[in-house]
N, C-alpha and C. Protein backbone atom coordinates (compact mmCIF):
# COMPACT_ATOMS: atom_id res chain seq x y z
N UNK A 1 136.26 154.45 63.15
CA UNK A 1 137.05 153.26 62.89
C UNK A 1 136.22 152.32 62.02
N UNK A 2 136.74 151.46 60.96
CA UNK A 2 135.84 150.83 60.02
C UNK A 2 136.25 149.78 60.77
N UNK A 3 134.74 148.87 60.64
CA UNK A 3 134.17 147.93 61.23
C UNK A 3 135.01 146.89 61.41
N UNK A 4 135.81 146.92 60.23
CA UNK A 4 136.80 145.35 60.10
C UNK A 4 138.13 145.71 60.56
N UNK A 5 138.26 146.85 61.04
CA UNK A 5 139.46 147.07 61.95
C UNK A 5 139.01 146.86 63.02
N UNK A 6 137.96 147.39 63.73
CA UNK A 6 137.36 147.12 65.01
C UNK A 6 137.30 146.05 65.13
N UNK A 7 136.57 144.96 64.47
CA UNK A 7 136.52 143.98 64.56
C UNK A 7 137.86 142.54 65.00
N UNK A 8 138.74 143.23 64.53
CA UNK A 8 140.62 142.91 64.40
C UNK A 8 140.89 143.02 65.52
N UNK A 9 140.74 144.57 66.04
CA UNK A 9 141.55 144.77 67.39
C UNK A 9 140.64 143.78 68.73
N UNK A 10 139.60 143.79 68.46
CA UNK A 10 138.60 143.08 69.71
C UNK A 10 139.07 141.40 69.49
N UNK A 11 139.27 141.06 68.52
CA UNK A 11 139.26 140.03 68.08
C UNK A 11 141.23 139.26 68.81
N UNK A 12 141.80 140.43 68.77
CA UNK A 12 142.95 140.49 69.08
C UNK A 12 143.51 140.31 70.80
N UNK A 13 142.25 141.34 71.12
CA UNK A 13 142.01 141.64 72.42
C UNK A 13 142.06 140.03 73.58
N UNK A 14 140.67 139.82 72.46
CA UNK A 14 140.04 138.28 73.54
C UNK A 14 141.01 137.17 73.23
N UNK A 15 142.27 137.21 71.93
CA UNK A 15 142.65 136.13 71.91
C UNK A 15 144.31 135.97 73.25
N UNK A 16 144.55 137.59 73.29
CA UNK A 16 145.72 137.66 74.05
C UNK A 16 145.87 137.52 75.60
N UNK A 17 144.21 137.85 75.70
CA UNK A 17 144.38 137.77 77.31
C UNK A 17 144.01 136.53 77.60
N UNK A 18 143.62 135.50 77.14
CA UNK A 18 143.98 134.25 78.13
C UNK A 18 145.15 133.39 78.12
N UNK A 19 145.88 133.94 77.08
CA UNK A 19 147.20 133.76 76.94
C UNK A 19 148.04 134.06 78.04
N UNK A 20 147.59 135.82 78.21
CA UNK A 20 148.56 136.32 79.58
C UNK A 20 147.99 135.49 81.02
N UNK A 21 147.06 135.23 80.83
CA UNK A 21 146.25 134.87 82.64
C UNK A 21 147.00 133.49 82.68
N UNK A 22 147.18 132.57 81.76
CA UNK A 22 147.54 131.49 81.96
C UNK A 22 148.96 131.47 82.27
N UNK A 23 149.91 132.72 81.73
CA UNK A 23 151.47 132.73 81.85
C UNK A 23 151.94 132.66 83.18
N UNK A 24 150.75 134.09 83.80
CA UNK A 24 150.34 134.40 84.82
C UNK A 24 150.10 133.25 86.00
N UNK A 25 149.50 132.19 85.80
CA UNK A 25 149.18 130.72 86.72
C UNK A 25 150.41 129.91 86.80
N UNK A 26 150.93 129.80 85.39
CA UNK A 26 152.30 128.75 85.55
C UNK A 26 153.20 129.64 86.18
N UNK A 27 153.40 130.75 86.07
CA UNK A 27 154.56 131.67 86.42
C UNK A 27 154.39 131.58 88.58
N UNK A 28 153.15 131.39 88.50
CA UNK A 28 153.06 131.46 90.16
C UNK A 28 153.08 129.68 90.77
N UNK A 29 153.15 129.28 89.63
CA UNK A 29 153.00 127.41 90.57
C UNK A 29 154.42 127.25 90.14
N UNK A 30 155.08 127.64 88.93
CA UNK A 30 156.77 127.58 89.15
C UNK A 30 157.48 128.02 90.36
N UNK A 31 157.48 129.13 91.13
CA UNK A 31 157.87 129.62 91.86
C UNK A 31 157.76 128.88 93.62
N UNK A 32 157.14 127.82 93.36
CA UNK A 32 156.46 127.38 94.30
C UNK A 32 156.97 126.37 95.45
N UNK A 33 157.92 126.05 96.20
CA UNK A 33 159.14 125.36 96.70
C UNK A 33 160.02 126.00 96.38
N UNK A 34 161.28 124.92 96.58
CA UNK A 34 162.29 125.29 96.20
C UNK A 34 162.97 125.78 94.41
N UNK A 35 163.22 126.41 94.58
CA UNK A 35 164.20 126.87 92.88
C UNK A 35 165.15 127.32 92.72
N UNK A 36 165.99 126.26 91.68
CA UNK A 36 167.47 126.69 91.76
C UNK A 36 168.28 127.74 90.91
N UNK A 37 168.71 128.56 90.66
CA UNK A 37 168.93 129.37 89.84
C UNK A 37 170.75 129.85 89.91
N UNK A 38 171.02 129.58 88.48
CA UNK A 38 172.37 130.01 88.52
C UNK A 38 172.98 131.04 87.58
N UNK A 39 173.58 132.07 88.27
CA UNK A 39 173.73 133.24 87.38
C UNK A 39 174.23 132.74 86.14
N UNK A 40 175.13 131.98 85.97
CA UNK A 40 176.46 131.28 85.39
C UNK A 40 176.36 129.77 85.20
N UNK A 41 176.74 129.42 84.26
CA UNK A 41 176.60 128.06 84.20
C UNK A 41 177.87 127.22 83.78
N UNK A 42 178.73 128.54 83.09
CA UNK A 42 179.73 127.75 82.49
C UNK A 42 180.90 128.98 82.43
N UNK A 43 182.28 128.50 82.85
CA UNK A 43 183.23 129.60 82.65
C UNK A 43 184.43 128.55 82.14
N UNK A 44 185.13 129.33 81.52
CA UNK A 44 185.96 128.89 80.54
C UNK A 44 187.19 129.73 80.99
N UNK A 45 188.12 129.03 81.89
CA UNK A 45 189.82 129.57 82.12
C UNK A 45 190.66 129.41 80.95
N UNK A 46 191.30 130.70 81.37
CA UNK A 46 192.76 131.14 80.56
C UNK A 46 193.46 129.70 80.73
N UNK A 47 194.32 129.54 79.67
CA UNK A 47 194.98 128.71 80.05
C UNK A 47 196.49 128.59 81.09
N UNK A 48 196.62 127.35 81.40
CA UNK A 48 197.55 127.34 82.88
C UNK A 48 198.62 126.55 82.58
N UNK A 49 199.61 126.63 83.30
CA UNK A 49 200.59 125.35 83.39
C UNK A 49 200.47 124.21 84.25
N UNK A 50 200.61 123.36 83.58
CA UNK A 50 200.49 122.00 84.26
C UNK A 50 200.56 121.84 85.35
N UNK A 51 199.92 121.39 86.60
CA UNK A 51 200.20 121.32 88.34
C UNK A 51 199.77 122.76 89.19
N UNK A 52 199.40 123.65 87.79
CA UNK A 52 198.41 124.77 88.94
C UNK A 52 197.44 124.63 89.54
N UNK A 53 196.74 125.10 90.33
CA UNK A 53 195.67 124.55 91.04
C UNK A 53 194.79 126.28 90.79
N UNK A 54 193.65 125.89 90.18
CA UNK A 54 192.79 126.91 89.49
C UNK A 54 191.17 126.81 90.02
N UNK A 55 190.73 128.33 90.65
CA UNK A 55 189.75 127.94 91.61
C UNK A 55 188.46 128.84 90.63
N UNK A 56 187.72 128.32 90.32
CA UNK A 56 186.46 129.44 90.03
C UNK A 56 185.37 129.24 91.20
N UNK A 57 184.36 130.20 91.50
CA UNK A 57 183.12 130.05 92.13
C UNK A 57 182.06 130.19 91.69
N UNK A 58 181.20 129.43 91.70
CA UNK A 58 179.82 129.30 90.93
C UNK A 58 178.40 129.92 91.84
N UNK A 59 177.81 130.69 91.25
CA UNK A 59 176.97 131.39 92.44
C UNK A 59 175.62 130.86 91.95
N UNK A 60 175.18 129.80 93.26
CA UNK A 60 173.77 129.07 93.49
C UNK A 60 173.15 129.96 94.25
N UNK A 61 171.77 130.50 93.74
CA UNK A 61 170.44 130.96 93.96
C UNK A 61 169.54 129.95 94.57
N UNK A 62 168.56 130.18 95.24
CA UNK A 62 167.35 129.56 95.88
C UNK A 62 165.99 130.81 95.70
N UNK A 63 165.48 130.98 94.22
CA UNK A 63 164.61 132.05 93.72
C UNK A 63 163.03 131.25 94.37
N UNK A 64 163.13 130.33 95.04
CA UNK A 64 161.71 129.38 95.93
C UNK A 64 161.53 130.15 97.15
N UNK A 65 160.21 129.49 97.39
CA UNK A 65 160.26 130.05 98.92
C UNK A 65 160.07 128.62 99.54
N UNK A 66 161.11 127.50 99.50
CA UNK A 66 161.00 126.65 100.62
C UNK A 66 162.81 126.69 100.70
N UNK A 67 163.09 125.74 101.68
CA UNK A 67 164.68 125.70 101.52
C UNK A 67 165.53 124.67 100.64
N UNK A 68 166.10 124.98 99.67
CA UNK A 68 166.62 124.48 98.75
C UNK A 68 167.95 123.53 99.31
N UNK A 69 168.26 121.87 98.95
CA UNK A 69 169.01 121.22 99.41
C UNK A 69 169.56 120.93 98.31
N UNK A 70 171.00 120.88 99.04
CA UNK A 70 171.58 120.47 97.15
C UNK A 70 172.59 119.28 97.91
N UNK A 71 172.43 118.09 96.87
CA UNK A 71 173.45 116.86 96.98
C UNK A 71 173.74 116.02 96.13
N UNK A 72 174.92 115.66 96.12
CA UNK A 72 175.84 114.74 94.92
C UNK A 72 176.06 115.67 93.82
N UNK A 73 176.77 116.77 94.70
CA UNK A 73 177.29 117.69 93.48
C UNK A 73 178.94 117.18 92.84
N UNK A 74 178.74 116.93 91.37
CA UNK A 74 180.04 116.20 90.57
C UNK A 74 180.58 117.04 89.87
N UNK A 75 181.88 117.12 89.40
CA UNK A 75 182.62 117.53 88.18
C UNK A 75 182.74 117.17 87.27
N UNK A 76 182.48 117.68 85.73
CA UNK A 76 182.81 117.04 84.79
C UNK A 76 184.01 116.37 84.38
C-alpha cells in the first residue's frame, strides 16, 4: 500500500471514531426518562358531509424508561 494511501485510511480511521463514541453518549442520555414517540403525526381524511362525526386514532409511544405523562392535549 503506498504510504499516502495508508496514511488517508489511518487518518480517516482516527477522525471517525470519535464521531461514533460521541453519537454513541447522546444516543444513551436521550433515551433517558421519559420519551414520546409517535408513529404518525398527521393524517389527512377523505372528505365528508357536513354533521359527520369522523374518528382517527393517533398511536403515542413511551420509547423512555420512566413513565411518560401526557397533559393539555388540544386540537388544532
Amino acid at each position: 500500500m503506498k504510504p499516502k494511501t495508508l496514511f488517508s485510511v489511518f487518518l480517516l480511521f482516527f477522525i471517525l471514531i470519535p464521531f461514533s463514541l460521541g453519537a454513541a453518549d447522546n444516543q444513551a442520555v436521550a433515551i433517558s426518562g421519559p420519551s414520546v414517540f409517535f408513529p404518525s403525526v398527521y393524517y389527512e381524511f377523505a372528505p365528508v358531509a357536513d354533521g359527520i362525526e369522523i374518528r382517527h386514532n393517533f398511536i403515542v409511544q413511551n420509547k423512555g424508561d420512566q413513565i411518560l405523562h401526557i397533559n393539555k392535549v388540544k386540537t388544532q
